[in-house]
Protein backbone atom coordinates (compact mmCIF):
# COMPACT_ATOMS: atom_id res chain seq x y z
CA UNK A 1 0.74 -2.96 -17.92
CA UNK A 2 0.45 -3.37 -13.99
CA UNK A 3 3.65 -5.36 -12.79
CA UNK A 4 0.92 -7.70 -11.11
CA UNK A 5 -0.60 -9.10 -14.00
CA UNK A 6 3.08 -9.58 -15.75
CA UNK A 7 4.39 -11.50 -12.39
CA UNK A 8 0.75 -13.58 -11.98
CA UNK A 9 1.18 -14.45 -16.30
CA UNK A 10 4.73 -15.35 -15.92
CA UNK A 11 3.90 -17.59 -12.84
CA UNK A 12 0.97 -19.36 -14.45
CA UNK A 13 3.90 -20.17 -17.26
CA UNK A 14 5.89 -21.52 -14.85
CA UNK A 15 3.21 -23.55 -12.98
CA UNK A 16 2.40 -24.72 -16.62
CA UNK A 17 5.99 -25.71 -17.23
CA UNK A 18 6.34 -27.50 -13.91
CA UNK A 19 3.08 -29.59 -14.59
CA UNK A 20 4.85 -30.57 -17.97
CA UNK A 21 8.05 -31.59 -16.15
CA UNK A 22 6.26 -33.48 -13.45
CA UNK A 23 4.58 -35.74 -16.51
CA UNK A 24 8.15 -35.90 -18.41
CA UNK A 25 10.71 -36.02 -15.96
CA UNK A 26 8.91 -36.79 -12.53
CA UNK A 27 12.45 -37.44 -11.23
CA UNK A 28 13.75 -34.70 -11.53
CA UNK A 29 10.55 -32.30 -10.89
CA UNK A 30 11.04 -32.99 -6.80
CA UNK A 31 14.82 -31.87 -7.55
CA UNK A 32 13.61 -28.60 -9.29
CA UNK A 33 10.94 -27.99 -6.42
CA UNK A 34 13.93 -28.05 -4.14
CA UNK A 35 16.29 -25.84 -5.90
CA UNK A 36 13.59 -22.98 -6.17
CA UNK A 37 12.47 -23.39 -2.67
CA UNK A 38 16.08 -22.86 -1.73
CA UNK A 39 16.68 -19.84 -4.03
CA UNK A 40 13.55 -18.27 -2.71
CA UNK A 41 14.76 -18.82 1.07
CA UNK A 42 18.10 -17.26 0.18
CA UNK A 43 17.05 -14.28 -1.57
CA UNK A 44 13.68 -13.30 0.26
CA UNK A 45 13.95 -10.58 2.73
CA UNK A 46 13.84 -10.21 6.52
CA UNK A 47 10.85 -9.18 7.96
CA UNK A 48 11.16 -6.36 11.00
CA UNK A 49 11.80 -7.70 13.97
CA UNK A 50 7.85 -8.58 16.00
CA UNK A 51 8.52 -6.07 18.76
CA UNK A 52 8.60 -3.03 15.91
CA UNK A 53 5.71 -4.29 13.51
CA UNK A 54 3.97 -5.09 16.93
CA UNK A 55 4.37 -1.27 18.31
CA UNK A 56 3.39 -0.20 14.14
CA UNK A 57 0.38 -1.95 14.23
CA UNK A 58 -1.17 -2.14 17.75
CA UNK A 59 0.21 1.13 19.66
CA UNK A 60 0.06 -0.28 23.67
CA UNK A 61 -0.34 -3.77 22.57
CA UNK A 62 -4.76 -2.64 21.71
CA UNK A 63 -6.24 -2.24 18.37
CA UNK A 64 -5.33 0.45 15.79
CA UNK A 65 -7.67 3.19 15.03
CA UNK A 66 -6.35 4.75 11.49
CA UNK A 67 -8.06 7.62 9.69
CA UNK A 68 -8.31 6.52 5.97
CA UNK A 69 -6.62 9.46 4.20
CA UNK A 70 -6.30 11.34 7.33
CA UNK A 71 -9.61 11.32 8.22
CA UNK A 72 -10.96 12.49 4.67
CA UNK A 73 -15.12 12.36 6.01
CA UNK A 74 -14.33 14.81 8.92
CA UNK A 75 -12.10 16.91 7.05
CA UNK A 76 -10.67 17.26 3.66
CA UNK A 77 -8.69 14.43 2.79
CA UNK A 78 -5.21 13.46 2.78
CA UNK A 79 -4.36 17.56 4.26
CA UNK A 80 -2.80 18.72 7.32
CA UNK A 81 -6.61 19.60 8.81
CA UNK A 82 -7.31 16.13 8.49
CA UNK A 83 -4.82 14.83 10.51
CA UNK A 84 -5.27 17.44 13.26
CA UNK A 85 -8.99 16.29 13.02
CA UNK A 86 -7.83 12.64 13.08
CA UNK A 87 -5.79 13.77 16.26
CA UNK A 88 -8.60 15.74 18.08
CA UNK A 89 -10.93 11.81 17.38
CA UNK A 90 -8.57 9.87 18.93
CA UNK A 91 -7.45 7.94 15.94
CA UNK A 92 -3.80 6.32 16.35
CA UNK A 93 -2.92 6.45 13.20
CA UNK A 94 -3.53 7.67 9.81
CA UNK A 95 -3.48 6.30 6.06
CA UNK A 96 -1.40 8.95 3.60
CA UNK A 97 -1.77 8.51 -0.21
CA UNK A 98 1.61 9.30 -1.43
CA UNK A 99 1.66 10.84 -5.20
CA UNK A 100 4.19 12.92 -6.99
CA UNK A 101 3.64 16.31 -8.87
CA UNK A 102 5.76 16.41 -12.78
CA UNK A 103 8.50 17.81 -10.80
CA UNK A 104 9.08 15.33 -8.55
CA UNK A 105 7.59 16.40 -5.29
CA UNK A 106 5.99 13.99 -3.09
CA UNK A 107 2.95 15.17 -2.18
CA UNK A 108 -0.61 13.83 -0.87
CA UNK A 109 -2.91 12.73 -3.12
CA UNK A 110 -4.94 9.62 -3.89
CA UNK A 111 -5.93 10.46 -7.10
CA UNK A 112 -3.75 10.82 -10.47
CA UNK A 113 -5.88 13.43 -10.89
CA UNK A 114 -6.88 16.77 -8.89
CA UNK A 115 -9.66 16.13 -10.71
CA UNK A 116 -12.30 15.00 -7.66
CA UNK A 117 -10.70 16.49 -4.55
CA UNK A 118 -9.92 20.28 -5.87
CA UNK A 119 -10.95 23.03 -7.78
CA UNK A 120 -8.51 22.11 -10.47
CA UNK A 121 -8.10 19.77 -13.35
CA UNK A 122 -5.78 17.66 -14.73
CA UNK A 123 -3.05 14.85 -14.23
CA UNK A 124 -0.64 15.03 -12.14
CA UNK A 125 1.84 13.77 -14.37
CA UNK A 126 1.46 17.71 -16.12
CA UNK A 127 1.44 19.62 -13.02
CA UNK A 128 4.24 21.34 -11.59
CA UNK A 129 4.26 21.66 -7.39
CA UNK A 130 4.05 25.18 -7.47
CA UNK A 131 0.61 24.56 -9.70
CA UNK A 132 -0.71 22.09 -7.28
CA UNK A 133 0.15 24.16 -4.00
CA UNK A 134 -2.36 26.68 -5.58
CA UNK A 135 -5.32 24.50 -5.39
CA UNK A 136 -7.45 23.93 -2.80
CA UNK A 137 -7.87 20.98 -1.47
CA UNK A 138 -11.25 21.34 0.21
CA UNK A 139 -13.04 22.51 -2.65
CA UNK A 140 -15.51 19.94 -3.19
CA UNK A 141 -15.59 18.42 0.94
CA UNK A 142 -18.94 18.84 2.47
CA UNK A 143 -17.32 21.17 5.25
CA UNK A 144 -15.54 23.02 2.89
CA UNK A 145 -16.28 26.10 4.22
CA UNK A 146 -14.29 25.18 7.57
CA UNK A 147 -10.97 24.68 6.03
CA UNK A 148 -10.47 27.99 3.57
CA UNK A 149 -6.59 27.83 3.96
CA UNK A 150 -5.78 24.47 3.02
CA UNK A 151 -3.09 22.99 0.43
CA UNK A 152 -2.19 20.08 -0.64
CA UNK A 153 0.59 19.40 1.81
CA UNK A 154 4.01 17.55 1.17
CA UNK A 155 5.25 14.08 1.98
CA UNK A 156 7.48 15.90 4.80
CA UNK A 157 4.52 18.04 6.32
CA UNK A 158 2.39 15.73 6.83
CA UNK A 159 4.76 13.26 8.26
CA UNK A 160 5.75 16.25 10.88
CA UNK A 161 1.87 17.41 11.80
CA UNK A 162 1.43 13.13 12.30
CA UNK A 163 4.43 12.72 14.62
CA UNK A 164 3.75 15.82 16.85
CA UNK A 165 0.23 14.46 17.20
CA UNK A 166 2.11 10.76 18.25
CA UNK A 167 0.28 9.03 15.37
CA UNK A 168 1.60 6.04 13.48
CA UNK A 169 1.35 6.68 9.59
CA UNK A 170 0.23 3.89 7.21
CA UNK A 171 2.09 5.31 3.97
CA UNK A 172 -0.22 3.96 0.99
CA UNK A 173 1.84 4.10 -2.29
CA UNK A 174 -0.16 3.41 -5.23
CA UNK A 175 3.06 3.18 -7.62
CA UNK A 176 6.00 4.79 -8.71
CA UNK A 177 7.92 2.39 -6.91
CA UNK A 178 11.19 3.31 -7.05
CA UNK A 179 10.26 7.12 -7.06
CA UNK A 180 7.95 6.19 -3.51
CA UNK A 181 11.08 4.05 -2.13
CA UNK A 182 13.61 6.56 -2.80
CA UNK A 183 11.32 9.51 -1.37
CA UNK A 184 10.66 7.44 1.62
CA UNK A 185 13.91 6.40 2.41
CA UNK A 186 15.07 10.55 2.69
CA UNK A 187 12.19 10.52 5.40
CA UNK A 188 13.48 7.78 7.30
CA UNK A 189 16.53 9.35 7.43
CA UNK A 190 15.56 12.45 8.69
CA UNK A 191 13.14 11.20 10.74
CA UNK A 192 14.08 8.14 12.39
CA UNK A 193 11.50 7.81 14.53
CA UNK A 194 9.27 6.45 11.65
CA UNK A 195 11.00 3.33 11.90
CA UNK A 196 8.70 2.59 15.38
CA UNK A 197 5.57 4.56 14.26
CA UNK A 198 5.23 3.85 9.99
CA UNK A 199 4.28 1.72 7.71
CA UNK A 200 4.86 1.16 4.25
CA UNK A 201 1.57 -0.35 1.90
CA UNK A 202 1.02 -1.20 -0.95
CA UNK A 203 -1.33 -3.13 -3.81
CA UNK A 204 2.10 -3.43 -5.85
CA UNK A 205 4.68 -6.02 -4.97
CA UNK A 206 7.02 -4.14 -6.37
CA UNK A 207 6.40 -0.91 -4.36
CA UNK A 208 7.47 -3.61 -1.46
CA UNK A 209 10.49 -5.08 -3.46
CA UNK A 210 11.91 -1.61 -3.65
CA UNK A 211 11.14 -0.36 -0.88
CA UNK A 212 13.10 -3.63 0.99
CA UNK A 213 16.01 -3.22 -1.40
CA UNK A 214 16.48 0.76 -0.03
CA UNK A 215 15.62 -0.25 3.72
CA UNK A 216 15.29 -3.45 5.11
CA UNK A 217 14.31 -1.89 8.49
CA UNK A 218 11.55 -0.25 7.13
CA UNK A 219 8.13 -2.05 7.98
CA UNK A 220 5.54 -2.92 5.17
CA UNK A 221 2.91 -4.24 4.23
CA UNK A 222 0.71 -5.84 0.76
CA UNK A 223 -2.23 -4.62 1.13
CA UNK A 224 -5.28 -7.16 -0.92
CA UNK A 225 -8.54 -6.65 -2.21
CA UNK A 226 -9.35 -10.42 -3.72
CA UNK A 227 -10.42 -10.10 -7.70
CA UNK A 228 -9.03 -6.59 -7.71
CA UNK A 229 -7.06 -7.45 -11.25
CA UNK A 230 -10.66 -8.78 -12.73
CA UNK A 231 -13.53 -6.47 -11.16
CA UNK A 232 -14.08 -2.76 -9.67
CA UNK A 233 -13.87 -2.09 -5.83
CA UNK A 234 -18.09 -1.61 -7.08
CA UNK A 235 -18.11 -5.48 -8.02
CA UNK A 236 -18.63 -4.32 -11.83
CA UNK A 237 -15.97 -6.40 -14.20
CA UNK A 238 -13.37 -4.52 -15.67
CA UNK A 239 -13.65 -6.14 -18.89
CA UNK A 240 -16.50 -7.72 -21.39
CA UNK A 241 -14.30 -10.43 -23.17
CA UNK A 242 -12.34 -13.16 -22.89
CA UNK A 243 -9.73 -10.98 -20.94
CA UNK A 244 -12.09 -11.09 -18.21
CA UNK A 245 -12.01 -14.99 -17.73
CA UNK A 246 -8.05 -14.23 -18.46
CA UNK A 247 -7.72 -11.75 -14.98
CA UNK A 248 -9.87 -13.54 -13.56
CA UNK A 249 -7.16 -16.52 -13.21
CA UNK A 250 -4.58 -14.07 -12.49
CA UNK A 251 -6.56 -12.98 -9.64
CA UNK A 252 -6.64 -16.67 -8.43
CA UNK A 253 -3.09 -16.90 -8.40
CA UNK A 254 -1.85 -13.40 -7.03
CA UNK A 255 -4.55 -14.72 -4.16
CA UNK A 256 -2.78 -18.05 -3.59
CA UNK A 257 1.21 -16.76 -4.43
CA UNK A 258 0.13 -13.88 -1.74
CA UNK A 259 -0.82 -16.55 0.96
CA UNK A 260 1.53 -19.42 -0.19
CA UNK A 261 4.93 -17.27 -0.38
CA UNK A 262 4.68 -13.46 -1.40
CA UNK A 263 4.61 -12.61 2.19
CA UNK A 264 7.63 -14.39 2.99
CA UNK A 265 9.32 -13.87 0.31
CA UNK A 266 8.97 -9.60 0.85
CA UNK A 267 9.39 -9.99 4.89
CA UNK A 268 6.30 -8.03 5.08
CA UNK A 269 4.75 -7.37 8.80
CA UNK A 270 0.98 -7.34 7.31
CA UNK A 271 -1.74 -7.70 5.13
CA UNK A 272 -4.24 -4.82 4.52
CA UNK A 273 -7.57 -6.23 3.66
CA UNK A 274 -10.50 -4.54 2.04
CA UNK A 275 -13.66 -4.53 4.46
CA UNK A 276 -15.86 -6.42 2.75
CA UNK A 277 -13.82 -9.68 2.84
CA UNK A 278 -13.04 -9.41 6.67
CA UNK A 279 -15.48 -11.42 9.02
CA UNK A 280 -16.10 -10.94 12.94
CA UNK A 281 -14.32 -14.71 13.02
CA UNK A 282 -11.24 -13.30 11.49
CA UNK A 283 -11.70 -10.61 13.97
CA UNK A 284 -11.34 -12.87 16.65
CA UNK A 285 -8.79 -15.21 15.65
CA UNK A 286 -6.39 -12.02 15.20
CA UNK A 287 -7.46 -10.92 18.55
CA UNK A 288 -6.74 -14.55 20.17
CA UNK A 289 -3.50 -15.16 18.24
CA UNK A 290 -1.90 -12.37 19.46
């Protein structure tokens, strides 16, 4: 079951058990507010300093330009061509999906499957990196027939073809959290320059948690789709019972706990939003507040 929907259950437990106490015990309910503000204060985790999340997310103090999966209309995504072709448009950045092969490997991929990108099949979970290096990644791209060499690069190759084309990298881990954190950290290491020119995202919390608890220095971010526990990214509901009216809720409160404390509480430098939900006002309050 996705961490998210454990955390948002246990917290709508808690929030029960607080109204209770507020009815039974007001006294002691402002007491018990206290105490949990001040455990949450002492265990959160620092945020990076503004100057590095500042040079992360707006290169030369402008507005970011990141090729989702590398650039994956242009050129196949999530491969090395797409981040050359990412380069060659003037993008800033890119957005990496970061997956692992059954071995262990991290590799690109947004998928669990090779399903929709390659000529293969399968899960990744059953494929061994040697398997996946033999696919090809354009297979099914509309300009497939201008990459015919490419493979489905590592973690480490495409953080080397971004740097030498002085992009920042938004890494997007869809899970495996402490898998992702401990693959990441490696890459910090080697590369230390990723600490001014990465990013670490995430729909998991706990892809954040870990990642924080390997590398405080390391920026992040949550990224948020609202009712993404309830409904599709196509609006469609995920479910046709009363679990629907059930993830619904939980989508109410991962939306509040997200504005009210998550952030703080993870020291994360920003949120991701899906399109759809960002307006030109936003737009120009995040251009006037900074």
């Amino acid at each position: 079951m996705d961490v998210t929907v454990v955390a948002g259950s246990l917290l709508l437990v808690a929030l029960v058990a607080l109204l209770v106490l507020s009815v039974c015990h007001p006294l002691y309910f402002p007491l018990l507010l206290l105490l949990l503000g001040l455990a949450a204060q002492a265990l959160r985790y620092p945020a990076v300093p503004r100057e590095v999340a500042q040079q992360v997310l707006r290169p030369g103090g402008h507005f970011s330009i990141i090729a989702h999966r590398g650039g994956g209309y242009d050129a196949p995504e999530n491969t090395l061509g797409a981040i050359r072709k990412a380069a060659e448009h003037n993008a800033t950045g890119v957005e990496l999906d970061l997956e692992f092969t059954s071995d262990g490997l991290p590799i690109l991929m947004h998928d669990h499957t090779v399903d929709r990108t390659t000529d293969g099949t399968g899960s990744l979970d059953h494929l061994t990196f040697e398997e996946v290096r033999k696919l090809n990644p354009a297979a099914k791209h509309r300009l497939h027939k201008h990459y015919p060499d490419e493979k489905v690069p590592t973690l480490e190759e495409a953080i080397v073809e971004s740097l030498k084309a002085n992009m920042t990298i938004y890494f997007d881990v869809k899970g495996h959290a402490v898998q992702a954190a401990a693959a990441l950290k490696k890459m910090y290491q080697e590369y230390p320059e990723l600490y001014n020119s990465s990013i670490v995202c995430s729909f998991d919390p706990l892809v954040i948690l870990k990642m924080k608890q390997v590398d405080k220095n390391v920026a992040t971010a949550l990224t948020h789709r609202p009712w993404r526990l309830s409904f599709y990214g196509n609006g469609k509901p995920r479910f046709h019972d009363y679990k629907q009216y059930w993830y619904m809720l939980l989508d109410i409160i991962l939306d509040w706990s997200l504005h009210a404390f998550l952030w703080k509480f993870f020291g994360i430098s920003a949120f991701l939003m899906q399109k759809n939900f960002i307006s030109m006002m936003s737009i120009l309050v995040a251009a006037v507040g900074y």
